[in-house]
PDB file of N, CA and C in Angstrom:
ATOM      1  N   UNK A   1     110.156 -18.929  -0.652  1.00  0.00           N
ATOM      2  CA  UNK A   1     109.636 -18.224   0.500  1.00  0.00           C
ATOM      3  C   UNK A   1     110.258 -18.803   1.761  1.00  0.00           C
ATOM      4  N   UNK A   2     110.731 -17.863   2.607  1.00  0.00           N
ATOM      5  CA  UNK A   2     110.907 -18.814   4.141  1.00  0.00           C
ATOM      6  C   UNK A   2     110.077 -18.697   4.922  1.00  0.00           C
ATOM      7  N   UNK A   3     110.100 -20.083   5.324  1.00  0.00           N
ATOM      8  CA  UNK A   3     109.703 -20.687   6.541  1.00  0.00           C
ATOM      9  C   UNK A   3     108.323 -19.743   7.473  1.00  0.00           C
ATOM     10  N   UNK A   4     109.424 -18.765   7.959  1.00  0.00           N
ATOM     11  CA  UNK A   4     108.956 -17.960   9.051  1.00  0.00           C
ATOM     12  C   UNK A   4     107.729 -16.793   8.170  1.00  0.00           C
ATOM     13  N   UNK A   5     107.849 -16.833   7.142  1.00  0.00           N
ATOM     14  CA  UNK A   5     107.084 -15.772   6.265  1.00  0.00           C
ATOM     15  C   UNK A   5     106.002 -16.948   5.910  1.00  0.00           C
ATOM     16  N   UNK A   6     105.828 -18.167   5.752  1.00  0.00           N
ATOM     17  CA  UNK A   6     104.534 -18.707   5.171  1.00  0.00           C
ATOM     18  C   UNK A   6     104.069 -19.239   6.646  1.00  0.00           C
ATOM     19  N   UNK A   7     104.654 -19.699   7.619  1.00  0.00           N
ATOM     20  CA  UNK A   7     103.809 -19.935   9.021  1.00  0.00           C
ATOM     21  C   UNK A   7     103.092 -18.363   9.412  1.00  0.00           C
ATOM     22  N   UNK A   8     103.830 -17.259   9.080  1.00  0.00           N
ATOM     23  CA  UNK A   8     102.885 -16.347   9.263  1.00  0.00           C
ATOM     24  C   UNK A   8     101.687 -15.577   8.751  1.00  0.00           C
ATOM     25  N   UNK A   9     101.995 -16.038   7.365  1.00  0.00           N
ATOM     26  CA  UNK A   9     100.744 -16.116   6.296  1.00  0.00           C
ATOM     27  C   UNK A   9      99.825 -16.901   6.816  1.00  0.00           C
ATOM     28  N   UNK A  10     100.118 -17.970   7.203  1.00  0.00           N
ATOM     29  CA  UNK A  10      99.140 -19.227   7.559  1.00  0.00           C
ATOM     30  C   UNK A  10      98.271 -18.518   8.912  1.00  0.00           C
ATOM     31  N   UNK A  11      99.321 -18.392   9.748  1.00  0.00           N
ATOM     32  CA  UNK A  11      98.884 -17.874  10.944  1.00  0.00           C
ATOM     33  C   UNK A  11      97.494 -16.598  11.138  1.00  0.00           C
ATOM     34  N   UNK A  12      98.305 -15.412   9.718  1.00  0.00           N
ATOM     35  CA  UNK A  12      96.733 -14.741   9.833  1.00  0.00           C
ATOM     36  C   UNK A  12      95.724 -14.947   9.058  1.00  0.00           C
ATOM     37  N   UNK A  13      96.327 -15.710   8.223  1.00  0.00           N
ATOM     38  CA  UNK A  13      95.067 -16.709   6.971  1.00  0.00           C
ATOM     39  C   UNK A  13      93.822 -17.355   8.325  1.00  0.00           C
ATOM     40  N   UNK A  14      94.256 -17.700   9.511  1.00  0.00           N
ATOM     41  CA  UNK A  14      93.479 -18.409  10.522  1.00  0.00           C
ATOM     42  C   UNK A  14      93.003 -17.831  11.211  1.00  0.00           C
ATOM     43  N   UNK A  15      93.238 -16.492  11.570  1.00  0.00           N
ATOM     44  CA  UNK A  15      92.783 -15.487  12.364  1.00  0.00           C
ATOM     45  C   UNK A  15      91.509 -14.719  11.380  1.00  0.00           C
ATOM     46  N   UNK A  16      91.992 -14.756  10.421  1.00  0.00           N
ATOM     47  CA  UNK A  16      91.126 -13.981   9.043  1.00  0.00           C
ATOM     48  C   UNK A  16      89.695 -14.728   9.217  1.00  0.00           C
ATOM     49  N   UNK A  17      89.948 -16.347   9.259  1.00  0.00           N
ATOM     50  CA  UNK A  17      88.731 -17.039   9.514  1.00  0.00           C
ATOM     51  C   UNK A  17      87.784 -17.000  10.404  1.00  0.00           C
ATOM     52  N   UNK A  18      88.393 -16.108  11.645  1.00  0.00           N
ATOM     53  CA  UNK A  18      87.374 -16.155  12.894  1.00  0.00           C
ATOM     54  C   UNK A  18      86.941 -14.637  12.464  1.00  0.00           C
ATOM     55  N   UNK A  19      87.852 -13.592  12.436  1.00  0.00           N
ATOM     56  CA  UNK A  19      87.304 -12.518  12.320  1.00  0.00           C
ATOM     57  C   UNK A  19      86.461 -12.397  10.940  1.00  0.00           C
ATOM     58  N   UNK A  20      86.354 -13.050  10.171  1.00  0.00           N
ATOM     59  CA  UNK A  20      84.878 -13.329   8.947  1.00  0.00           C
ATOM     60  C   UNK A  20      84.046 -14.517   9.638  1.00  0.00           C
ATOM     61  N   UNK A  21      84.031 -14.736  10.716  1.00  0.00           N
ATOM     62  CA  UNK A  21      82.973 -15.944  11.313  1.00  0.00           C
ATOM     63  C   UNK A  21      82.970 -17.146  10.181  1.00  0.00           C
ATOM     64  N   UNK A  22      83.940 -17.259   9.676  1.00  0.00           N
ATOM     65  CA  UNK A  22      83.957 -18.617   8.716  1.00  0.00           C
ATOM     66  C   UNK A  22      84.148 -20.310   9.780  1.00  0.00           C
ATOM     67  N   UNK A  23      84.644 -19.664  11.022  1.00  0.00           N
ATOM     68  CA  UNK A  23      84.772 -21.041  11.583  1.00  0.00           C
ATOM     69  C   UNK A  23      84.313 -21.331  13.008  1.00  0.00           C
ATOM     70  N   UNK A  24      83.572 -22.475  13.351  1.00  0.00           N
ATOM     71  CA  UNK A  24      82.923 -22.183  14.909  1.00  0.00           C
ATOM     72  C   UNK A  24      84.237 -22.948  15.710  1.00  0.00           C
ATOM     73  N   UNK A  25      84.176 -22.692  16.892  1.00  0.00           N
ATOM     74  CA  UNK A  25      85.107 -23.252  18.127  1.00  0.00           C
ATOM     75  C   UNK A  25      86.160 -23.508  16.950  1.00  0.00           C
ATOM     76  N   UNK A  26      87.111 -24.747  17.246  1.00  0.00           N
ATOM     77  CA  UNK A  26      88.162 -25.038  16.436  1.00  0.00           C
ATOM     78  C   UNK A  26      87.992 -25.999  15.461  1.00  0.00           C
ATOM     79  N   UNK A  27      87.051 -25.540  14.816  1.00  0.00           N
ATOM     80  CA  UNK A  27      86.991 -26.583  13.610  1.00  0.00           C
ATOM     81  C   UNK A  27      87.126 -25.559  12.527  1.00  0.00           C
ATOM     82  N   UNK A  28      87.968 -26.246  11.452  1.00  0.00           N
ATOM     83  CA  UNK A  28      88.538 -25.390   9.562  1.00  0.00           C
ATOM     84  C   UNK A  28      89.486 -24.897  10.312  1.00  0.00           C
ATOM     85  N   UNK A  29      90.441 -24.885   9.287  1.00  0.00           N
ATOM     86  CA  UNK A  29      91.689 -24.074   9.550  1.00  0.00           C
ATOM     87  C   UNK A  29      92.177 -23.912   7.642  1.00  0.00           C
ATOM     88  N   UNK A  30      93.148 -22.847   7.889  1.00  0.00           N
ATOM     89  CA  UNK A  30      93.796 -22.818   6.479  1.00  0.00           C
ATOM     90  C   UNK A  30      94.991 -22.906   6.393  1.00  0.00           C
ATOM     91  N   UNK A  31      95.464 -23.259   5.367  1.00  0.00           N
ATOM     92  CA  UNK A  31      96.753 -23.470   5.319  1.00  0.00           C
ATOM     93  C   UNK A  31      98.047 -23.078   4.001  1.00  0.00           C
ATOM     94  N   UNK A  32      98.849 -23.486   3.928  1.00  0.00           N
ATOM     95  CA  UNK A  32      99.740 -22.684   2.805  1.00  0.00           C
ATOM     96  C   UNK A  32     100.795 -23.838   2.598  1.00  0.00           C
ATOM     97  N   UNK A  33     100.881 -23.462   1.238  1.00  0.00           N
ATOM     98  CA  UNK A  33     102.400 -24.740   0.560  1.00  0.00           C
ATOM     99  C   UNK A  33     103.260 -23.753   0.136  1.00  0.00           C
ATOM    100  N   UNK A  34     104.515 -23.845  -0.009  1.00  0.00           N
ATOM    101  CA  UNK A  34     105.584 -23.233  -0.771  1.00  0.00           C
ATOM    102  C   UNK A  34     106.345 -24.563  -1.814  1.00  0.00           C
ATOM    103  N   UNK A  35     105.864 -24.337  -2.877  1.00  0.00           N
ATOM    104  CA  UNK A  35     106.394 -25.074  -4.126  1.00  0.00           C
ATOM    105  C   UNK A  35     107.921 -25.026  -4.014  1.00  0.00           C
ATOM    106  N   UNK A  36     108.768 -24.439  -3.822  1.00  0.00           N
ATOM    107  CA  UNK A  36     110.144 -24.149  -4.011  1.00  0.00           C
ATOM    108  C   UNK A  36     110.587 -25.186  -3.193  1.00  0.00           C
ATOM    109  N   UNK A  37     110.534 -25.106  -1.679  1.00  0.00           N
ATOM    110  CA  UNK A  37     110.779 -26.198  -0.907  1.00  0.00           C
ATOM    111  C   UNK A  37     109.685 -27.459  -0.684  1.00  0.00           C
ATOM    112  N   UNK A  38     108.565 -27.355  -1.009  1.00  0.00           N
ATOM    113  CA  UNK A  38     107.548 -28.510  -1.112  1.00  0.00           C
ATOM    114  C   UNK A  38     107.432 -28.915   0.693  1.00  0.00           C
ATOM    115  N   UNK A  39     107.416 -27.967   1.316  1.00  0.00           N
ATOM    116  CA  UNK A  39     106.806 -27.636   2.542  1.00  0.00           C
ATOM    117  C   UNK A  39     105.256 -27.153   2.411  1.00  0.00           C
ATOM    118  N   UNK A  40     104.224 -27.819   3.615  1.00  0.00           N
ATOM    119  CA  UNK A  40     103.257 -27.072   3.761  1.00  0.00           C
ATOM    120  C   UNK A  40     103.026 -26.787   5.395  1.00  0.00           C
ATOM    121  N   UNK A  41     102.272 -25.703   5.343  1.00  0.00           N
ATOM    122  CA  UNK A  41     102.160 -25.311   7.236  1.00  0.00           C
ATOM    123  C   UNK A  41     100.459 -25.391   7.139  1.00  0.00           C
ATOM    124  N   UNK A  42     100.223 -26.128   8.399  1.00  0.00           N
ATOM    125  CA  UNK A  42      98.736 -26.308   8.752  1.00  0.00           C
ATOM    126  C   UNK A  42      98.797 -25.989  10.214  1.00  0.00           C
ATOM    127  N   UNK A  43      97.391 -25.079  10.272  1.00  0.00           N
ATOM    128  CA  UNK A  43      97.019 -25.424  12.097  1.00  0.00           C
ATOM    129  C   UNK A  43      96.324 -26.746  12.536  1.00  0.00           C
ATOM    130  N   UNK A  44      97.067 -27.003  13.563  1.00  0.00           N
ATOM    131  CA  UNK A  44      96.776 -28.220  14.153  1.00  0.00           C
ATOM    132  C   UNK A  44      95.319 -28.146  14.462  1.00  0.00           C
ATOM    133  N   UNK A  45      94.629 -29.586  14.301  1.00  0.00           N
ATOM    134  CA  UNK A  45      93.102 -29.582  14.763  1.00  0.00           C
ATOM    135  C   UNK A  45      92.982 -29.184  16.742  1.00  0.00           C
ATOM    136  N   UNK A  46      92.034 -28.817  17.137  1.00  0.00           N
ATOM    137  CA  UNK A  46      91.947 -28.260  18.302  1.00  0.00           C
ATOM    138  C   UNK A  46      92.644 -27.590  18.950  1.00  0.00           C
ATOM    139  N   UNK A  47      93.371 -26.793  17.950  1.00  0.00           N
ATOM    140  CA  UNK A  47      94.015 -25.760  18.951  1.00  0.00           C
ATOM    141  C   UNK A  47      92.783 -24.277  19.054  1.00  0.00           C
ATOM    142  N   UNK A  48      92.836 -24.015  19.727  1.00  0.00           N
ATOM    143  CA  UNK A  48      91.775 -22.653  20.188  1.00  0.00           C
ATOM    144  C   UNK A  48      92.465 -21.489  18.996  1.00  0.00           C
ATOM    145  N   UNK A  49      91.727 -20.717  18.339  1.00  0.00           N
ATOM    146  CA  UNK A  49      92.139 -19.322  18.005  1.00  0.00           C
ATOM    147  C   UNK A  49      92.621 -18.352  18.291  1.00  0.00           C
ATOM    148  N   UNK A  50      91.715 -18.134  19.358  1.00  0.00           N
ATOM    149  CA  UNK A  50      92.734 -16.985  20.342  1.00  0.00           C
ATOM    150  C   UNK A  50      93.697 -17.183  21.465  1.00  0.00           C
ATOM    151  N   UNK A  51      94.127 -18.649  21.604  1.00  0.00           N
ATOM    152  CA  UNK A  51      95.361 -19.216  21.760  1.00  0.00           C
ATOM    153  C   UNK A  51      96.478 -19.584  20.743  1.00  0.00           C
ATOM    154  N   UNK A  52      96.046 -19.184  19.988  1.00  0.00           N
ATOM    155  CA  UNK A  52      97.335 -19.575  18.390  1.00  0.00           C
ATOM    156  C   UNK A  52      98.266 -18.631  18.066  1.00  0.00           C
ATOM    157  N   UNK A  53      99.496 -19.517  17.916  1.00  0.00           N
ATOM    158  CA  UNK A  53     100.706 -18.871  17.744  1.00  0.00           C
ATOM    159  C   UNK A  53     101.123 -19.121  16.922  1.00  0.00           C
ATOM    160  N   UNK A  54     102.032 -18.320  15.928  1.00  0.00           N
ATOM    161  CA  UNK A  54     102.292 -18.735  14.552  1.00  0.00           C
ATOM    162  C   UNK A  54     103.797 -20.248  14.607  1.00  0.00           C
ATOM    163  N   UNK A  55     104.412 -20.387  16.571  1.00  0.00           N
ATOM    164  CA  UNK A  55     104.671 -21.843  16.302  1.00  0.00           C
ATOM    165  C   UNK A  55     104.263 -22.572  16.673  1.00  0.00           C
ATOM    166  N   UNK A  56     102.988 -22.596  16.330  1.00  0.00           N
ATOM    167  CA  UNK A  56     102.117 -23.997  16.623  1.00  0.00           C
ATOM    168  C   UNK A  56     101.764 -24.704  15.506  1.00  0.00           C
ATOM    169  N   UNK A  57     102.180 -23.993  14.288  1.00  0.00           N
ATOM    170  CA  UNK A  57     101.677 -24.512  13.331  1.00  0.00           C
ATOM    171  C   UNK A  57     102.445 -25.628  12.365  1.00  0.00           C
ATOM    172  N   UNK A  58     102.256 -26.710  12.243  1.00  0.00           N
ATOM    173  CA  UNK A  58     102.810 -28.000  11.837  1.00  0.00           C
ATOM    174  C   UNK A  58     103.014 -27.630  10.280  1.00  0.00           C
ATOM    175  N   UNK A  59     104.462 -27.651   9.982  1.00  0.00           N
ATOM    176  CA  UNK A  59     104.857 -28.246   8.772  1.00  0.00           C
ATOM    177  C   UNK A  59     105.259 -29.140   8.287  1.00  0.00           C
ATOM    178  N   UNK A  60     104.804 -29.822   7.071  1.00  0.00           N
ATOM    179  CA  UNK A  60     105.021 -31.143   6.801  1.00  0.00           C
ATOM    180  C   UNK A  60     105.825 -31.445   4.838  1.00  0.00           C
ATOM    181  N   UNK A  61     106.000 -32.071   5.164  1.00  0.00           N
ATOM    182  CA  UNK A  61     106.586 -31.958   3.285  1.00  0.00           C
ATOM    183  C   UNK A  61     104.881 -32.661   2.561  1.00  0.00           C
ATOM    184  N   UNK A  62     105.657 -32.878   1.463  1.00  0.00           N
ATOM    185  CA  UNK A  62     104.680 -33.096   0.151  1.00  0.00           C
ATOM    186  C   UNK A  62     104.243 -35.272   0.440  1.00  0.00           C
ATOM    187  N   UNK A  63     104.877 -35.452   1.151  1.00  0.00           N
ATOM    188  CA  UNK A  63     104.136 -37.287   1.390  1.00  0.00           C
ATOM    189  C   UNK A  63     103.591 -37.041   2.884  1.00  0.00           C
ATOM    190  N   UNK A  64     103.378 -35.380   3.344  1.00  0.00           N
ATOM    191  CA  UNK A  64     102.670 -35.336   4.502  1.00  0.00           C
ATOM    192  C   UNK A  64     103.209 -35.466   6.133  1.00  0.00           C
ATOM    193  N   UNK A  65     105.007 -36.257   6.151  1.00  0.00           N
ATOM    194  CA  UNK A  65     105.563 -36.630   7.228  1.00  0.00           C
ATOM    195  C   UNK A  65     105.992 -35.150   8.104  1.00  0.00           C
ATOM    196  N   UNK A  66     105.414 -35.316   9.359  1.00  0.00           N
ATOM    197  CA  UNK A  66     105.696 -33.741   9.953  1.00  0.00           C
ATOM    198  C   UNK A  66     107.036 -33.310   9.873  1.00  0.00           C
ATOM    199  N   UNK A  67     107.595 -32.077   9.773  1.00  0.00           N
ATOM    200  CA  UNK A  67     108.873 -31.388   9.681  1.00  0.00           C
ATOM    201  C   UNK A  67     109.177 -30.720  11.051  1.00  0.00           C
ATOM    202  N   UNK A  68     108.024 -29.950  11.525  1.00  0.00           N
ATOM    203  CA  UNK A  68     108.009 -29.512  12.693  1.00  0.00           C
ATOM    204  C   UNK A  68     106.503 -29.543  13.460  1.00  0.00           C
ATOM    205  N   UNK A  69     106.641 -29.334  14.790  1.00  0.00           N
ATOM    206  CA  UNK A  69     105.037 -29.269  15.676  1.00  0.00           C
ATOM    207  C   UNK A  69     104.350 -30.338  15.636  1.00  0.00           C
TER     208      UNK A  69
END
């Protein structure tokens, strides 16, 4: 999968959460791995929802060290 296709999965995977009221202010977020490259994308803690952009979202490999954000 690239890059730009699983930060945007991620991205409305997080939006999905507010519009089902699964999350108050900025706390939970969701996130996504791609096995092929052993990348994962997370939203950063305290970023606002309806300030989120799909590059805000931190990818990191599989021992966790950030890749980007």
């Amino acid at each position: 999968m690239l890059l730009k296709e699983l930060r945007e999965e991620v991205f409305e995977a997080n939006l999905e959460l507010v519009r089902r009221s699964l999350v108050v202010f900025t706390f939970g977020n969701a996130s996504g791995f791609d096995r092929a490259s052993g990348l994962a994308v997370i939203k950063p803690s305290g970023v606002p929802y309806e300030a989120l952009k799909p590059s805000d979202l931190v990818v990191t490999d599989v021992d966790g060290r950030t890749v980007e954000g």
